[in-house]
N, C-alpha and C. Protein backbone atom coordinates (compact mmCIF):
# COMPACT_ATOMS: atom_id res chain seq x y z
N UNK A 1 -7.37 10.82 -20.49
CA UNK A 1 -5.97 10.49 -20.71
C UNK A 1 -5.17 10.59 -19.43
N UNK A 2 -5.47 11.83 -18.57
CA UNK A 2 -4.82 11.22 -17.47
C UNK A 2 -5.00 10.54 -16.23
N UNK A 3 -6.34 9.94 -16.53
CA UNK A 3 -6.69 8.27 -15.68
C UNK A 3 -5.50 7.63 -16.11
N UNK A 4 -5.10 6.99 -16.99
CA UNK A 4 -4.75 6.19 -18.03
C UNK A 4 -3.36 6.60 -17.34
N UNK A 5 -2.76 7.32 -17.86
CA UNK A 5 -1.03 7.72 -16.97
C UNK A 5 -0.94 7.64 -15.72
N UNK A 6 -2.11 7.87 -14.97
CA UNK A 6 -2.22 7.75 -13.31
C UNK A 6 -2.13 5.83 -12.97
N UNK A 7 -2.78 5.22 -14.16
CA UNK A 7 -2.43 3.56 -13.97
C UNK A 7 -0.91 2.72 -13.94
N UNK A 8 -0.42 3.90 -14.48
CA UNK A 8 0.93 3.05 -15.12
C UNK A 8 1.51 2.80 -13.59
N UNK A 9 1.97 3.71 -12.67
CA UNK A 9 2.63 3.87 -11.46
C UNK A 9 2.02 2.64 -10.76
N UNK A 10 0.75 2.09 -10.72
CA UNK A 10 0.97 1.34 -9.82
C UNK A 10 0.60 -0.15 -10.32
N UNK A 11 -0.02 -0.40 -11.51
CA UNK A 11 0.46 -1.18 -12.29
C UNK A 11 1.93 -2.22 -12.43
N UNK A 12 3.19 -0.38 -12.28
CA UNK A 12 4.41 -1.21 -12.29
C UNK A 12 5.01 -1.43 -11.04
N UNK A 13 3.99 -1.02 -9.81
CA UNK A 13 4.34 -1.42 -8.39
C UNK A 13 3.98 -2.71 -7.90
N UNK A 14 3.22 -3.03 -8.69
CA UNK A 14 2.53 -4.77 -8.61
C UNK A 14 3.25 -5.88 -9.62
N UNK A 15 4.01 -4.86 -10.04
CA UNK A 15 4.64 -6.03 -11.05
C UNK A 15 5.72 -6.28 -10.46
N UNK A 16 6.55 -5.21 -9.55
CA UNK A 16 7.62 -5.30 -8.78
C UNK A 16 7.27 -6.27 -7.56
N UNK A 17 5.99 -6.10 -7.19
CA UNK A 17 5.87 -7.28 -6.15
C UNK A 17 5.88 -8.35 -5.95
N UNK A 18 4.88 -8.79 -7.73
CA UNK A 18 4.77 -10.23 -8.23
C UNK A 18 6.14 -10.39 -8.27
N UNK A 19 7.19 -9.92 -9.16
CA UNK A 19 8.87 -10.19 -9.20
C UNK A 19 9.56 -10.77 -7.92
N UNK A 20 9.22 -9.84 -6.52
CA UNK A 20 9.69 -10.15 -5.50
C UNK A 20 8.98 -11.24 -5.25
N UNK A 21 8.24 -11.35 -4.88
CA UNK A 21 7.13 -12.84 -4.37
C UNK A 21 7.84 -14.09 -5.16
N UNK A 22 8.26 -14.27 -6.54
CA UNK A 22 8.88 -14.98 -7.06
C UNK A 22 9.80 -15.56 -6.77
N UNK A 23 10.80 -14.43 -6.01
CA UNK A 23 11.90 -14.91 -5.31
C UNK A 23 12.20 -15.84 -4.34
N UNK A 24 12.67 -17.33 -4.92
CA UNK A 24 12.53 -18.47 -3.98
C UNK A 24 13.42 -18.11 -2.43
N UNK A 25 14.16 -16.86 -2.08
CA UNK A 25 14.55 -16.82 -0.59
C UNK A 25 15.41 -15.11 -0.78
N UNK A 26 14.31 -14.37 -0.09
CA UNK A 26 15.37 -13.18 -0.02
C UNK A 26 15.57 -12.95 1.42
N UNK A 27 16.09 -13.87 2.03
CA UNK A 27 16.32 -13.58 4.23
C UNK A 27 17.84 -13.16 3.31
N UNK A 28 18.03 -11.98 4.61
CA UNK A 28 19.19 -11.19 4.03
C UNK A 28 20.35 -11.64 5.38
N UNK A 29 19.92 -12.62 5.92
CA UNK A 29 20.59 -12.87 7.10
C UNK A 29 20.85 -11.93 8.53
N UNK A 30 19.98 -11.26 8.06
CA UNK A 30 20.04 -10.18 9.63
C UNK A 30 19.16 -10.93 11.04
N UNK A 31 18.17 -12.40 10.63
CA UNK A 31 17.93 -12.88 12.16
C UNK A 31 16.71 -12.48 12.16
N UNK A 32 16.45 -11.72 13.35
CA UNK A 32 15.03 -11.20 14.05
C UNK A 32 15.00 -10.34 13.14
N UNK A 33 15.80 -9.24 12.69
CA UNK A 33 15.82 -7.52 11.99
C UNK A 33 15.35 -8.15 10.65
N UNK A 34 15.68 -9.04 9.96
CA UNK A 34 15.19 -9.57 8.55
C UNK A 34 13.88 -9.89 8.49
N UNK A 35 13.08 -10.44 9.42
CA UNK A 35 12.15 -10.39 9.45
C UNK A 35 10.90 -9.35 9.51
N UNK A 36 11.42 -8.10 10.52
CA UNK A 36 10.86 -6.93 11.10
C UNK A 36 10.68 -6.13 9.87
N UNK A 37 11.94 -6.04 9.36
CA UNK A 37 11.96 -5.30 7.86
C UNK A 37 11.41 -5.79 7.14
N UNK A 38 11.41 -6.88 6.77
CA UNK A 38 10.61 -7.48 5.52
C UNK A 38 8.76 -7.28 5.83
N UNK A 39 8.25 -7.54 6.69
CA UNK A 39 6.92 -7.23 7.30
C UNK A 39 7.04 -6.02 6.70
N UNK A 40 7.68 -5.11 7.25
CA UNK A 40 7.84 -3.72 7.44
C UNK A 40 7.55 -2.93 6.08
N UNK A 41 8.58 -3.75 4.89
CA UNK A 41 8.26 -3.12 3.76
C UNK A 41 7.21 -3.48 3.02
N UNK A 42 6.55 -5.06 3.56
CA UNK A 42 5.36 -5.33 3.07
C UNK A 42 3.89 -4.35 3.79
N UNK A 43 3.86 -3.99 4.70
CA UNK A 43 3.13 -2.67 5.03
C UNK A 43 3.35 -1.84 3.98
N UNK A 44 4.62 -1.22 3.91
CA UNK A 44 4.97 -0.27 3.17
C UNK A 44 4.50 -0.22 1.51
N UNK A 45 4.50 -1.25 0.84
CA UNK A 45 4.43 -1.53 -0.35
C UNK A 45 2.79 -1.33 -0.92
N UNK A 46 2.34 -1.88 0.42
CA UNK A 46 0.84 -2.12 0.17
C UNK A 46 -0.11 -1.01 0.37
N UNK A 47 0.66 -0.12 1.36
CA UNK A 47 0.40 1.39 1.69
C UNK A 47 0.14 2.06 0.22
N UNK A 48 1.49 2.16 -0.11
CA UNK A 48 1.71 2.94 -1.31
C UNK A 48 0.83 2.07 -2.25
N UNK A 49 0.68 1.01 -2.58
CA UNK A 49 -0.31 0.48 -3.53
C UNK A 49 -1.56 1.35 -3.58
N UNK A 50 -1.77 1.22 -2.42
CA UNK A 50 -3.23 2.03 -1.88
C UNK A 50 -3.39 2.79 -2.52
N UNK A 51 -2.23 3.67 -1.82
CA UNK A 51 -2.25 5.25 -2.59
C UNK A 51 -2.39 5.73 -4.30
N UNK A 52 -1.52 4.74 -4.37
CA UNK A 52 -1.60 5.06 -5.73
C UNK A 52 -2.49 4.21 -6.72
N UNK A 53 -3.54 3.48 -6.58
CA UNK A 53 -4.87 3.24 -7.06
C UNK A 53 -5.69 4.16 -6.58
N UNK A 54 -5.78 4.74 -5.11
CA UNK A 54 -6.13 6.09 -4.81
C UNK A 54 -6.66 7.46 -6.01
N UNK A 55 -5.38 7.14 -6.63
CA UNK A 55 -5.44 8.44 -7.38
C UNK A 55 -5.96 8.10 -8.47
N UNK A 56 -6.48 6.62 -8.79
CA UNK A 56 -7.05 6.59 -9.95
C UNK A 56 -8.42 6.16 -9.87
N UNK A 57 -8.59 5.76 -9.14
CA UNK A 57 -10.04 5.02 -8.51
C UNK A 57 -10.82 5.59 -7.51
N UNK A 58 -10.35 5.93 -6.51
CA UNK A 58 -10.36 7.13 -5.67
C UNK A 58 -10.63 5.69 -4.16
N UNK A 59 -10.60 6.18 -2.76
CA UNK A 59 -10.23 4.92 -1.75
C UNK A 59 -10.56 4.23 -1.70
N UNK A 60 -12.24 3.78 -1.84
CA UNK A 60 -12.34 2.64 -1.37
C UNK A 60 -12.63 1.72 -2.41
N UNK A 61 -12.10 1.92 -3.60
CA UNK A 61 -11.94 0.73 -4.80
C UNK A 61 -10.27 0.56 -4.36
N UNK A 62 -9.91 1.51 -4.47
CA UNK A 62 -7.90 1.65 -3.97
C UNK A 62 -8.36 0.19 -3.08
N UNK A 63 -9.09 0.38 -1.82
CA UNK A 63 -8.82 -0.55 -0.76
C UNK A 63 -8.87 -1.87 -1.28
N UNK A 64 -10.14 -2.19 -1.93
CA UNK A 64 -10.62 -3.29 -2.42
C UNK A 64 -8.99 -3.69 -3.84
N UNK A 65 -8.87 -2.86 -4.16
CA UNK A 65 -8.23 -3.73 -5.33
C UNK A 65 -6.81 -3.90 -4.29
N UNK A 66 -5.94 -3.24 -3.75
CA UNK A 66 -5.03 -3.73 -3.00
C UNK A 66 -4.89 -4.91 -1.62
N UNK A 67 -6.06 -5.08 -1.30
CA UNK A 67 -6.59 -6.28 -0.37
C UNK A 67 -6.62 -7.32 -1.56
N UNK A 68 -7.31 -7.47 -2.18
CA UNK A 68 -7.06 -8.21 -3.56
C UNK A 68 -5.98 -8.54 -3.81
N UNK A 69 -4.85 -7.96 -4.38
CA UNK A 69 -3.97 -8.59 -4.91
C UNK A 69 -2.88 -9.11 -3.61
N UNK A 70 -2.73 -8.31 -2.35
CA UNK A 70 -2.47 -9.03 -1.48
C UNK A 70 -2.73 -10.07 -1.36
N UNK A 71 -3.93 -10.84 -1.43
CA UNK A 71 -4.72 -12.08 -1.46
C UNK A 71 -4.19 -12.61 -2.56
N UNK A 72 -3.96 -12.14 -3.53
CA UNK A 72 -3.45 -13.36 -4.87
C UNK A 72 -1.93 -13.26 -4.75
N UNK A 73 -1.58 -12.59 -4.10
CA UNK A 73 0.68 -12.16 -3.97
C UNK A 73 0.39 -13.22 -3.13
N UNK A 74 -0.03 -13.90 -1.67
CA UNK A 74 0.15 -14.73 -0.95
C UNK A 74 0.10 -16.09 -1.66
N UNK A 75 -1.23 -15.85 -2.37
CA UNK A 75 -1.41 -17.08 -3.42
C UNK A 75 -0.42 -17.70 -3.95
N UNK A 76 0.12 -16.82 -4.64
CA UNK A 76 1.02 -17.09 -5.73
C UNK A 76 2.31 -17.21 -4.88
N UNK A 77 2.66 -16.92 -3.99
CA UNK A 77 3.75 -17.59 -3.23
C UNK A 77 3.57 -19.06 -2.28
N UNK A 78 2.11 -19.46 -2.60
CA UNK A 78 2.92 -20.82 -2.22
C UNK A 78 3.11 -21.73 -3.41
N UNK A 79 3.77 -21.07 -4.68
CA UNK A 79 4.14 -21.75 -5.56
C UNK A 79 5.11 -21.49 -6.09
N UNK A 80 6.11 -20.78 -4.99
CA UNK A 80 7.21 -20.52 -4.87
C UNK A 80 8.06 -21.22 -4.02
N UNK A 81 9.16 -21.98 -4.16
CA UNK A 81 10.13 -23.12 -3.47
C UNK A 81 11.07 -21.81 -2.29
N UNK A 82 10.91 -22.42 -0.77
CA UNK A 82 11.35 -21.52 0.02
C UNK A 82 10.19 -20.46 0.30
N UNK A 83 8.63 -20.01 -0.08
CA UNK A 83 8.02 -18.98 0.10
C UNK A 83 6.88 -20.11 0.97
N UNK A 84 6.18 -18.76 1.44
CA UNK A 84 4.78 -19.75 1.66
C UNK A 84 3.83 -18.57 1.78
N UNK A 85 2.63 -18.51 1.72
CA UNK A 85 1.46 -17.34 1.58
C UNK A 85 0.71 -17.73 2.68
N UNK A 86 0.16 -16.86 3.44
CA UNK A 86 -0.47 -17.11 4.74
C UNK A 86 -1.55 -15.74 5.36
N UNK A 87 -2.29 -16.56 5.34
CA UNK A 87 -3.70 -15.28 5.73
C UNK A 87 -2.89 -14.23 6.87
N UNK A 88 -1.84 -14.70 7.95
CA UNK A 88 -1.33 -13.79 8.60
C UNK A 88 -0.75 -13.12 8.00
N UNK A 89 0.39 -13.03 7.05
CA UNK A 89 0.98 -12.53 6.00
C UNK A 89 0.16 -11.41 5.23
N UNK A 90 -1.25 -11.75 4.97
CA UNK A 90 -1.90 -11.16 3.91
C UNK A 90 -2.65 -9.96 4.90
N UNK A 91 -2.79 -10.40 6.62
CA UNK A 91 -3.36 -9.50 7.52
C UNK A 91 -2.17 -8.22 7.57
N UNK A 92 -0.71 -8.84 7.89
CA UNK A 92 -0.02 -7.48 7.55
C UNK A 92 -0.15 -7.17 6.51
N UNK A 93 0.01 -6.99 5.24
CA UNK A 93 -0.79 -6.37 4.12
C UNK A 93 -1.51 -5.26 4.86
N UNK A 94 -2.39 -5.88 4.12
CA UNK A 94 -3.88 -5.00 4.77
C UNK A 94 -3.54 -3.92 6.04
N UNK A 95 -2.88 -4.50 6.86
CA UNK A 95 -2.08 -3.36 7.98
C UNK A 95 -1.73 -2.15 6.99
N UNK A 96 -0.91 -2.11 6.40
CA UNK A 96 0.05 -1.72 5.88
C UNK A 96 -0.55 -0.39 4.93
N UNK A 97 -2.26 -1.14 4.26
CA UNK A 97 -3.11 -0.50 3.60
C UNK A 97 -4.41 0.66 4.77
N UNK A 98 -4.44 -0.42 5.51
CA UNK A 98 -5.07 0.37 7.04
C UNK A 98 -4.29 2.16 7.38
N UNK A 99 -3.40 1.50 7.93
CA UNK A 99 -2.01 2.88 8.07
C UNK A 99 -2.59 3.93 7.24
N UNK A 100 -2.28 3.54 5.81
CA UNK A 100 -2.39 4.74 4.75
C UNK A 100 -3.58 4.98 4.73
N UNK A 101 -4.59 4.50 4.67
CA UNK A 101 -5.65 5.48 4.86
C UNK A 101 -5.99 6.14 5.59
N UNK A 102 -5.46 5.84 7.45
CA UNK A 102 -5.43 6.56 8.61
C UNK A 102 -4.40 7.71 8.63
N UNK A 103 -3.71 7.51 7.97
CA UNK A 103 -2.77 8.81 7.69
C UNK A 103 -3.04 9.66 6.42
N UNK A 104 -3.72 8.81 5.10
CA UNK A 104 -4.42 9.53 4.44
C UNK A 104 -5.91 10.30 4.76
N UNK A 105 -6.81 10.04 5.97
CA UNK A 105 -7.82 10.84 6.14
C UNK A 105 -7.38 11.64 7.21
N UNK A 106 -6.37 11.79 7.89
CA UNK A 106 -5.41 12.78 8.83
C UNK A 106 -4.99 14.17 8.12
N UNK A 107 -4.41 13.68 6.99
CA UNK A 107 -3.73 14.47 6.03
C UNK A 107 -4.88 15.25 5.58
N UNK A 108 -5.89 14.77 4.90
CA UNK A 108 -7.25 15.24 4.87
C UNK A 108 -7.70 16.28 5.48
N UNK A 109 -8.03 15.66 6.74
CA UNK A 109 -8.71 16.48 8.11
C UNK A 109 -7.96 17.91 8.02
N UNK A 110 -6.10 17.54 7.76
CA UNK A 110 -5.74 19.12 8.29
C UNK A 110 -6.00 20.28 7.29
N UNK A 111 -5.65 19.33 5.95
CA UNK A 111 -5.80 20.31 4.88
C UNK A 111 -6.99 21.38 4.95
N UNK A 112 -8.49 20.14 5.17
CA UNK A 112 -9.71 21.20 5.41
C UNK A 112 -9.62 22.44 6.50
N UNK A 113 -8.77 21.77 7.88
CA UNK A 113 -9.06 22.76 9.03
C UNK A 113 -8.21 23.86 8.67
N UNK A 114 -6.82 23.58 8.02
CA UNK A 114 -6.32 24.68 6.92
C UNK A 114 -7.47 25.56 6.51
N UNK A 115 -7.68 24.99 5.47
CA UNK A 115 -8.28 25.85 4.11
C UNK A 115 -9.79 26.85 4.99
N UNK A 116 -9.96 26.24 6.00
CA UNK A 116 -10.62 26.95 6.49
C UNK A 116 -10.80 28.12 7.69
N UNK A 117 -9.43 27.86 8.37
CA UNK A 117 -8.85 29.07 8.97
C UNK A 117 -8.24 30.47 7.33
N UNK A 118 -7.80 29.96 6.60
CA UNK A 118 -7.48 30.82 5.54
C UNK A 118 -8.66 31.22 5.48
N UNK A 119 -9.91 30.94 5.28
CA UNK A 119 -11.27 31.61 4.27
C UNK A 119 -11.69 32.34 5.93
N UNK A 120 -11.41 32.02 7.08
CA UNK A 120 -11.97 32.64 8.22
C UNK A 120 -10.91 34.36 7.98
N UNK A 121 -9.51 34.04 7.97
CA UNK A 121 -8.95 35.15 8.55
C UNK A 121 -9.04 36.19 7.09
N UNK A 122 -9.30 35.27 5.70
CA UNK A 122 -9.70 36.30 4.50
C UNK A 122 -10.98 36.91 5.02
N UNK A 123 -12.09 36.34 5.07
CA UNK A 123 -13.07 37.17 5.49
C UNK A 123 -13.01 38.29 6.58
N UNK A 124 -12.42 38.09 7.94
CA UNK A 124 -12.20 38.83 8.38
C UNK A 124 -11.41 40.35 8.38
N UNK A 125 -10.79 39.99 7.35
CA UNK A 125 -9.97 41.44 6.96
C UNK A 125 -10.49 42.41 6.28
């Protein structure tokens, strides 16, 4: 049962994406900065996708299913008026999913070198 509740979160993060992707023009008129950001949160989005199939699948299905739907979000925007889907597009993605796992096996690394100075300086006492 709590596989099953761990799906919902990112389930409704892909549905928020498909929604956005839909959107025949969201340039917010900021120029160069509209662009940077928008990349920016598409890293971001896809990160957290990661993560949170992560917790239900555990990484490297996380990876595979968020490279995936990246690949079908591009899809499905060139059937959007004003959008277009583009393997470069879908490479930031995947950036975005890259990141989080490099900062998710970081996060990793310290926890262990943690948990294992604790069991060094318990033993020692």
């Amino acid at each position: 049962m709590a596989r099953l509740g761990r799906i919902v979160p990112p389930v409704l993060l892909m549905g928020l994406i498909f929604f956005l992707s839909a959107q025949p023009d969201l340039n917010s008129g900021l120029g160069g900065w509209d662009l940077i950001l928008r990349k920016g949160a598409h890293m971001t989005e896809y990160g957290l996708l990661w993560f949170l199939w992560t917790r239900v699948f555990g990484p490297l299905p996380a990876v595979a299913i968020a490279l995936a739907y990246a690949a079908t979000d591009e899809f499905h925007q060139t059937f959007v008026h004003g959008r277009s889907g583009t393997p470069v597009d879908w490479a930031i993605d995947a950036t975005g999913v890259a990141i989080a796992v490099v900062l998710w096996i970081a996060w990793r690394r310290r926890r262990a070198r943690e948990a294992l100075l604790v069991a060094e300086v318990t033993r020692t006492r």
